[in-house]
C-alpha atoms as a PDB file:
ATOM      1  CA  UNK A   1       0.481 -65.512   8.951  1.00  0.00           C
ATOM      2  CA  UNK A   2      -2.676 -64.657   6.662  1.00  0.00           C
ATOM      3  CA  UNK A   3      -3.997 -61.780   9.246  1.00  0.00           C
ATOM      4  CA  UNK A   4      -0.101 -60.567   8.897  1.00  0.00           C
ATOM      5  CA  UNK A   5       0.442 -60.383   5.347  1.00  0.00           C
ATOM      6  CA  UNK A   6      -3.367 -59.207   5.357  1.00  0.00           C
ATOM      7  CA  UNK A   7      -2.734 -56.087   7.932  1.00  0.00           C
ATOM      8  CA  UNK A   8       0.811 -55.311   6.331  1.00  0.00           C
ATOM      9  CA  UNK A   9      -0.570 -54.721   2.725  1.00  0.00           C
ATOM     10  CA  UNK A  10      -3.398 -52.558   3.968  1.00  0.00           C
ATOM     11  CA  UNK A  11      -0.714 -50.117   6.149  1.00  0.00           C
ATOM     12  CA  UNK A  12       0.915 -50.017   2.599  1.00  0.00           C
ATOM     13  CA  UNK A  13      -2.225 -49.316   0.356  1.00  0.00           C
ATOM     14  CA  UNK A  14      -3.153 -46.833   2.504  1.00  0.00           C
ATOM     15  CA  UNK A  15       0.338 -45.133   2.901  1.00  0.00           C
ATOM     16  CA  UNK A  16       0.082 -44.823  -0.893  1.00  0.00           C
ATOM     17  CA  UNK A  17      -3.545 -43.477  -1.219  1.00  0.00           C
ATOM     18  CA  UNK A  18      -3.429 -40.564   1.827  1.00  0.00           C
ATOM     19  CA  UNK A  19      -0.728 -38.097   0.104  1.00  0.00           C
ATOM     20  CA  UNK A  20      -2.654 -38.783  -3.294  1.00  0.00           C
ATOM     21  CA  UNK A  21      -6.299 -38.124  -1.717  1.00  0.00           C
ATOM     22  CA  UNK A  22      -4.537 -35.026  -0.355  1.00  0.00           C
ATOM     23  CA  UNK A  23      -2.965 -33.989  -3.445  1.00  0.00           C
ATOM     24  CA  UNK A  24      -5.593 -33.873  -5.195  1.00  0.00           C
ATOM     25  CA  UNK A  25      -8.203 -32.372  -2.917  1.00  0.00           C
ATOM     26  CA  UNK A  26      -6.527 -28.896  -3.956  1.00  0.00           C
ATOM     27  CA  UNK A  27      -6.028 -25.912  -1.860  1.00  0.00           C
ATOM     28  CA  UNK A  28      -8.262 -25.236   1.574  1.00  0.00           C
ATOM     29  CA  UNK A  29     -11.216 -23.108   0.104  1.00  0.00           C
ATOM     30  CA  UNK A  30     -11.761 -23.519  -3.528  1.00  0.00           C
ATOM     31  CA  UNK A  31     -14.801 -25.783  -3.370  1.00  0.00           C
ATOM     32  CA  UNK A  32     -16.489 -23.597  -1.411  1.00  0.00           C
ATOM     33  CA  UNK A  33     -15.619 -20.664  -4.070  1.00  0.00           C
ATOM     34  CA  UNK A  34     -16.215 -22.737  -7.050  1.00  0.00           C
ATOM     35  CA  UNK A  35     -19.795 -23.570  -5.421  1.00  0.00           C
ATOM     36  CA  UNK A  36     -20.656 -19.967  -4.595  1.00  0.00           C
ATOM     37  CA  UNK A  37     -19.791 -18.599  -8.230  1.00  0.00           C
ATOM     38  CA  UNK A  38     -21.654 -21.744  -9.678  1.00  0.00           C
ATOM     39  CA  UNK A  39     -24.772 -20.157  -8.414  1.00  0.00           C
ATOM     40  CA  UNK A  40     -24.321 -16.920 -10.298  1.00  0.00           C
ATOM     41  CA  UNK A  41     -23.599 -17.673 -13.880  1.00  0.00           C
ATOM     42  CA  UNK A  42     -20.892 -15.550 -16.072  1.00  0.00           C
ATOM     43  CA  UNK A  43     -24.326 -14.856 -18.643  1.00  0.00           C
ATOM     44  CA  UNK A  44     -27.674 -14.674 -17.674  1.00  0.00           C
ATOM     45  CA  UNK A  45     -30.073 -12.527 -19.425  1.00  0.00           C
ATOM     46  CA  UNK A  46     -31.395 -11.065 -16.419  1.00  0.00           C
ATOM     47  CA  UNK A  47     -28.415  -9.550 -15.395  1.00  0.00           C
ATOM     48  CA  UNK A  48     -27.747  -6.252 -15.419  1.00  0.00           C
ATOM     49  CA  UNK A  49     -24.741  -4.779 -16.874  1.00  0.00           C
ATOM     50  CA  UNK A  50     -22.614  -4.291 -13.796  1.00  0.00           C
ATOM     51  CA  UNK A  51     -23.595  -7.755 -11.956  1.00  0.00           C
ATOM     52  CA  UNK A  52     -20.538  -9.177 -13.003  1.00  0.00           C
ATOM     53  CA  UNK A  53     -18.735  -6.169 -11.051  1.00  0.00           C
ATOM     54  CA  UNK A  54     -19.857  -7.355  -8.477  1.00  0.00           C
ATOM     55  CA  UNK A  55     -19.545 -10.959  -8.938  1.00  0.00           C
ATOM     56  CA  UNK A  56     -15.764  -9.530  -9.369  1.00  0.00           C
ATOM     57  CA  UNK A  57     -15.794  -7.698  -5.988  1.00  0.00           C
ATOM     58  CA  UNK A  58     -16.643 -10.340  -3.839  1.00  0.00           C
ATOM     59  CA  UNK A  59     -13.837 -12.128  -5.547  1.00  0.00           C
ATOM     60  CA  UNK A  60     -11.399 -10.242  -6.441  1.00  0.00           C
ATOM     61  CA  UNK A  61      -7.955 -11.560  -8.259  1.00  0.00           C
ATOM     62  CA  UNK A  62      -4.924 -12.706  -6.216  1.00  0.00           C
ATOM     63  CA  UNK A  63      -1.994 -10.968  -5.977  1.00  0.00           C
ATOM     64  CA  UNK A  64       1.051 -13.239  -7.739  1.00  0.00           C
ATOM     65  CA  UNK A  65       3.674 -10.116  -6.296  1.00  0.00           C
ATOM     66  CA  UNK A  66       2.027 -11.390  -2.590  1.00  0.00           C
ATOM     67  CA  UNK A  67       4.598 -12.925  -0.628  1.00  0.00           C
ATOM     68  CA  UNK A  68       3.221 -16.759   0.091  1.00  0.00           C
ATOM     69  CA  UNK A  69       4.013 -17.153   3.568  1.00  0.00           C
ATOM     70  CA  UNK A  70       1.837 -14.270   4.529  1.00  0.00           C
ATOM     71  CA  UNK A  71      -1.880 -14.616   3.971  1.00  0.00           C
ATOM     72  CA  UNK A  72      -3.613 -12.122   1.938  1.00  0.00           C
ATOM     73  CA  UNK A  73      -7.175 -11.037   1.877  1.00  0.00           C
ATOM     74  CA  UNK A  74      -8.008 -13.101  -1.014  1.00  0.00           C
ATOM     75  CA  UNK A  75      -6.553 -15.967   0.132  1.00  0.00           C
ATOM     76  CA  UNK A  76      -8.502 -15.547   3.519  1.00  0.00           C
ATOM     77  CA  UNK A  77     -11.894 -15.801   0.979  1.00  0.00           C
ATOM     78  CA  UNK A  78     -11.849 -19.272   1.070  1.00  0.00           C
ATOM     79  CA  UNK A  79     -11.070 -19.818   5.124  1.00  0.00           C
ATOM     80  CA  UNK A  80     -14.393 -18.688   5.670  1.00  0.00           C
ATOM     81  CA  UNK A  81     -14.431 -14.429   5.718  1.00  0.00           C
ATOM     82  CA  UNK A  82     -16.988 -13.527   2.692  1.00  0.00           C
ATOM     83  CA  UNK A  83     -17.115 -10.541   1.149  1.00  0.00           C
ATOM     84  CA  UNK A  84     -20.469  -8.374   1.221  1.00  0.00           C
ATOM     85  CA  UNK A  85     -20.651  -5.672  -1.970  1.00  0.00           C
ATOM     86  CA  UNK A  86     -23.459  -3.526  -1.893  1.00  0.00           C
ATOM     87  CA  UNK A  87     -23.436  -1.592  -5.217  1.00  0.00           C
ATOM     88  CA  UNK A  88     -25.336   0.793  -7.025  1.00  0.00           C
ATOM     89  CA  UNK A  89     -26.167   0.671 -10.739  1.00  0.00           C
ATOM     90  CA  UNK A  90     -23.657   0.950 -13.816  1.00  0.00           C
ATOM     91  CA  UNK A  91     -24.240   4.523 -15.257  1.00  0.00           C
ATOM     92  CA  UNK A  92     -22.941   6.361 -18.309  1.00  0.00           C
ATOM     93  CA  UNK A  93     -22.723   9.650 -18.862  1.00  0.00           C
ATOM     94  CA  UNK A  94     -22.802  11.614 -22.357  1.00  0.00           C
ATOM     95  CA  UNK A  95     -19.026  11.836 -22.091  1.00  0.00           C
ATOM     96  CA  UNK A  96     -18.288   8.170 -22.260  1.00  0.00           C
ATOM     97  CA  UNK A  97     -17.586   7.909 -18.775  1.00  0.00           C
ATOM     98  CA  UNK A  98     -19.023   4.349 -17.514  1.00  0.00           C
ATOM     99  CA  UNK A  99     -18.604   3.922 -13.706  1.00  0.00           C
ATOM    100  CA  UNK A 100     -19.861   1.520 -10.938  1.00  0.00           C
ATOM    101  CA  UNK A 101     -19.899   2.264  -7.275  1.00  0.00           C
ATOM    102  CA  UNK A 102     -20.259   0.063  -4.197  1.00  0.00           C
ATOM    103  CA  UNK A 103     -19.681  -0.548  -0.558  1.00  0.00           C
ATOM    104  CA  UNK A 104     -17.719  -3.854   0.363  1.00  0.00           C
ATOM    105  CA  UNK A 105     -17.378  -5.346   4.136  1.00  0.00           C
ATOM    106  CA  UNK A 106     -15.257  -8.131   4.928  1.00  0.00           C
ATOM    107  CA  UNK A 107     -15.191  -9.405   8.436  1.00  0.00           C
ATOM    108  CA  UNK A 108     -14.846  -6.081  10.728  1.00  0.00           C
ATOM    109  CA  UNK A 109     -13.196  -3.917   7.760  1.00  0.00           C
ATOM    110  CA  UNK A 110     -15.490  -2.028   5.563  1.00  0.00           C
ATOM    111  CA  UNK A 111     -14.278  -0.041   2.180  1.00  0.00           C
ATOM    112  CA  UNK A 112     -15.764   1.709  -0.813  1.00  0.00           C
ATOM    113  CA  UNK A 113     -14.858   0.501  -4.387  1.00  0.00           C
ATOM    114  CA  UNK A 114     -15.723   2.494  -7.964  1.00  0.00           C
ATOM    115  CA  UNK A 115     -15.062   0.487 -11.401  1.00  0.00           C
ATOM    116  CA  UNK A 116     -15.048   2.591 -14.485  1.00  0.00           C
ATOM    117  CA  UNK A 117     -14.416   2.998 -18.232  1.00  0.00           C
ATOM    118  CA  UNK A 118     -12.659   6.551 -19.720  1.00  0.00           C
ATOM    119  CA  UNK A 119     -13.613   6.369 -23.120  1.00  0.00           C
ATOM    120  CA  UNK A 120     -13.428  10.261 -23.275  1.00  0.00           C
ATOM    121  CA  UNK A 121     -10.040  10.296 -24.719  1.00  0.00           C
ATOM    122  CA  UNK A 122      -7.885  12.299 -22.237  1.00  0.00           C
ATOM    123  CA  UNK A 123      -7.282  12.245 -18.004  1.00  0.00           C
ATOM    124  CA  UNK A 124      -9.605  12.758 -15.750  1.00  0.00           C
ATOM    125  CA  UNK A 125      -9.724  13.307 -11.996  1.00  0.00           C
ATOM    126  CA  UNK A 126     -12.379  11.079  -9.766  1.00  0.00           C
ATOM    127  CA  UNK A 127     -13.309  11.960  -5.929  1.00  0.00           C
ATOM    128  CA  UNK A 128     -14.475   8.396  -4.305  1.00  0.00           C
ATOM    129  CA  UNK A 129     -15.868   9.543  -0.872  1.00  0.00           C
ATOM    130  CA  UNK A 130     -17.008   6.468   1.772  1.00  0.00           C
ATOM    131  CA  UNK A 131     -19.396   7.426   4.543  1.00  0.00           C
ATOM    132  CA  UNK A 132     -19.999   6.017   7.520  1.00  0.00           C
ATOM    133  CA  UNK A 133     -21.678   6.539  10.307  1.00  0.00           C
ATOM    134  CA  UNK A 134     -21.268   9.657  12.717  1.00  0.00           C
ATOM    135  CA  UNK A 135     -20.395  11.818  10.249  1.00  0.00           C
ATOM    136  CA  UNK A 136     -17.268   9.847   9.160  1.00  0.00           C
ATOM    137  CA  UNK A 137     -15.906  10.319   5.932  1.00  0.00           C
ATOM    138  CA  UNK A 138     -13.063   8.793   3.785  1.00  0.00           C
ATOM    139  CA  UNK A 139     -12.307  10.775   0.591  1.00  0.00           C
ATOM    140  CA  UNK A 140      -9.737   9.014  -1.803  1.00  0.00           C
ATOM    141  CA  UNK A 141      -8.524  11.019  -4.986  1.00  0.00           C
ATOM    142  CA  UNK A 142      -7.722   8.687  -8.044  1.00  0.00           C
ATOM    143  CA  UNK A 143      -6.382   9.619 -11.150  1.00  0.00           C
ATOM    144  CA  UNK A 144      -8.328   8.157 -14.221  1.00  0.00           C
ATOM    145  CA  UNK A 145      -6.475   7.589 -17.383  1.00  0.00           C
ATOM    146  CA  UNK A 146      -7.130   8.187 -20.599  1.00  0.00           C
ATOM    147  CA  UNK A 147      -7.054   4.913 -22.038  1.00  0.00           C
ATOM    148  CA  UNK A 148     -10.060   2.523 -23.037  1.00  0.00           C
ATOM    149  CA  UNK A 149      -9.794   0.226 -20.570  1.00  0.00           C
ATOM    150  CA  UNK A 150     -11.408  -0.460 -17.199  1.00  0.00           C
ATOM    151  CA  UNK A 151     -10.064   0.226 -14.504  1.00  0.00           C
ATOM    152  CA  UNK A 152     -11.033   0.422 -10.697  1.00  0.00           C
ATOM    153  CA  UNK A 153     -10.100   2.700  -7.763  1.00  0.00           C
ATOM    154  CA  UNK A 154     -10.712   2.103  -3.821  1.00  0.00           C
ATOM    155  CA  UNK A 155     -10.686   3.854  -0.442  1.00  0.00           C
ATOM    156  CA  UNK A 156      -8.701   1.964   2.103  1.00  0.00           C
ATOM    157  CA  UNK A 157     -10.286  -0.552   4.542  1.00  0.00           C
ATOM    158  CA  UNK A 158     -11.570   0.947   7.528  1.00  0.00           C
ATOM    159  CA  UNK A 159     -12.539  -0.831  10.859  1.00  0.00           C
ATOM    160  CA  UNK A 160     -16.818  -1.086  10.652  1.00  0.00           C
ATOM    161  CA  UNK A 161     -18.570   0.975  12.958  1.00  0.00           C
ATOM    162  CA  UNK A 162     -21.912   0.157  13.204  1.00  0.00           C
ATOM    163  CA  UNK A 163     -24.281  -1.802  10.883  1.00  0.00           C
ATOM    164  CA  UNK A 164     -22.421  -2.362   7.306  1.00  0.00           C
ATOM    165  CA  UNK A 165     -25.816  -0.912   5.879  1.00  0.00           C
ATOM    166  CA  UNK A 166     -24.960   2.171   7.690  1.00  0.00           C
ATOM    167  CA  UNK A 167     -22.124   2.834   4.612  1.00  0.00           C
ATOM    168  CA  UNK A 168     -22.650   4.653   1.586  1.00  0.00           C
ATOM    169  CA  UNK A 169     -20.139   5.564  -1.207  1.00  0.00           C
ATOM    170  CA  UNK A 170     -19.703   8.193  -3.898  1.00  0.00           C
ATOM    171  CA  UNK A 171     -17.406   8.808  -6.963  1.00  0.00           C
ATOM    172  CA  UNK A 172     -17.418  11.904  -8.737  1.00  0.00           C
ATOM    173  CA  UNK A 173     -15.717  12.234 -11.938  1.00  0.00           C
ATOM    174  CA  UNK A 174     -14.408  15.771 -13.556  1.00  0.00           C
ATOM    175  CA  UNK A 175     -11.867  16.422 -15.661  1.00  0.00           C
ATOM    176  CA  UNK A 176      -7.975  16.395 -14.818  1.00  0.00           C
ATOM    177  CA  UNK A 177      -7.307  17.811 -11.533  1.00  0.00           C
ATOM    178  CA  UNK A 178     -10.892  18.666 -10.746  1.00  0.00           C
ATOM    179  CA  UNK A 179     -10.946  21.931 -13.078  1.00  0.00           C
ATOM    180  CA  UNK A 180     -14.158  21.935 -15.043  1.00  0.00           C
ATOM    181  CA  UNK A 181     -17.643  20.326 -14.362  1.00  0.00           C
ATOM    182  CA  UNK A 182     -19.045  17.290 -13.316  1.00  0.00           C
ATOM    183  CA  UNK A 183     -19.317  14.566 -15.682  1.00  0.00           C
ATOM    184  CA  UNK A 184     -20.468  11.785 -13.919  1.00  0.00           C
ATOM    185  CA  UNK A 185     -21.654  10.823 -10.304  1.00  0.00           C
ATOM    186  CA  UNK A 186     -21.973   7.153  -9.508  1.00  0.00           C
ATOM    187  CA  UNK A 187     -22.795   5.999  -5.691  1.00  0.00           C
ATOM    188  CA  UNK A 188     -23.741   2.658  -4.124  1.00  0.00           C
ATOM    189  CA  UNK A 189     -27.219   3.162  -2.934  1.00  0.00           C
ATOM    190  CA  UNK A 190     -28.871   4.763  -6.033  1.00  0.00           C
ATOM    191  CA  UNK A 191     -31.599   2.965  -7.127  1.00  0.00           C
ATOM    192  CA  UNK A 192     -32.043   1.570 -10.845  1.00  0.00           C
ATOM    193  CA  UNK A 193     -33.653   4.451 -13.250  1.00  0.00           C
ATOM    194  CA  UNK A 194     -37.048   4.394 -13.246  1.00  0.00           C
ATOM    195  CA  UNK A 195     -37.483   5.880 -16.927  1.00  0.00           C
ATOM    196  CA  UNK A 196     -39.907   9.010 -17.229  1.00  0.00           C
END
């Protein structure tokens, strides 16, 4: 009657304890994020100014408009699909253009991303061109507002061909509707200034 009682309370203990070690293990994924951005801090003093860009890239915010029965590519970050960005330094131009450029593959899909900063005070009109190999090119034409604030513009994801190194991208930035010079170029294999 002792083994009974005995057997009986531990079905019921552990009836109990499953749903609440499930609740709070959290969603599929997040440990693994949470580790990976514990490695790169939010402020280390040998970062350079764009780091967190990137840091930002390879996770990029989720969607609350997303429908939740579908998965979406941020939510597929955590099942095991990271997110390679390959990005060239932050420049600045005299204007007050600030801009960031870099390549991003994500399983078979590769894309090009720009980040950037109009603190010229009117519109301006960027070119972000990715290019692959063979000779193939995607050319996306963004319109940058005049506003302070950052903002971010990106050609869509194209099936890799080849080695992801085999990617380079490019933004150009002129003013509104391309009329006028070139203020800034920014692209994701330039190398960090050298100073003269």
């Amino acid at each position: 009657m002792n083994l009974r009682l005995l057997a009986l309370s531990g079905v019921v203990a552990l009836t109990v304890a499953l749903p609440l070690a499930v609740a709070s293990a959290g969603p599929v994924g997040d440990a693994d994020r949470d580790a990976l951005l514990s490695l790169t801090p939010d402020e280390d003093p040998r970062e350079g100014p764009g780091d967190a860009k990137a840091r930002e890239a390879a996770d990029p915010p989720v969607d609350p408009s997303a429908d939740a029965g579908e998965p979406t590519d941020s939510s597929l970050l955590g099942l095991g699909l990271a997110t390679a960005a390959r990005c060239g330094p932050e420049v600045t131009s005299p204007d007050g253009i600030e801009a960031q450029t870099c390549v991003l593959s994500q399983g078979e899909e590769t894309w090009a991303r720009t980040y950037y900063r109009n603190v010229t005070g009117h519109g301006l009109s960027a070119v972000l061109s990715l290019m692959g190999p063979e000779a193939h090119t995607v050319q996306l034409r963004c319109a940058v507002g005049a506003e302070d604030e950052p903002g971010m513009c990106e050609t869509p994801r194209e099936r890799t061909t080849g080695e992801p190194e085999a990617y380079t991208a490019v933004a150009e930035f002129a003013e509104a509707a391309g009329r006028g010079p070139l203020l800034l170029r920014s692209g994701s294999n330039s190398g960090a200034p050298d100073g003269s």
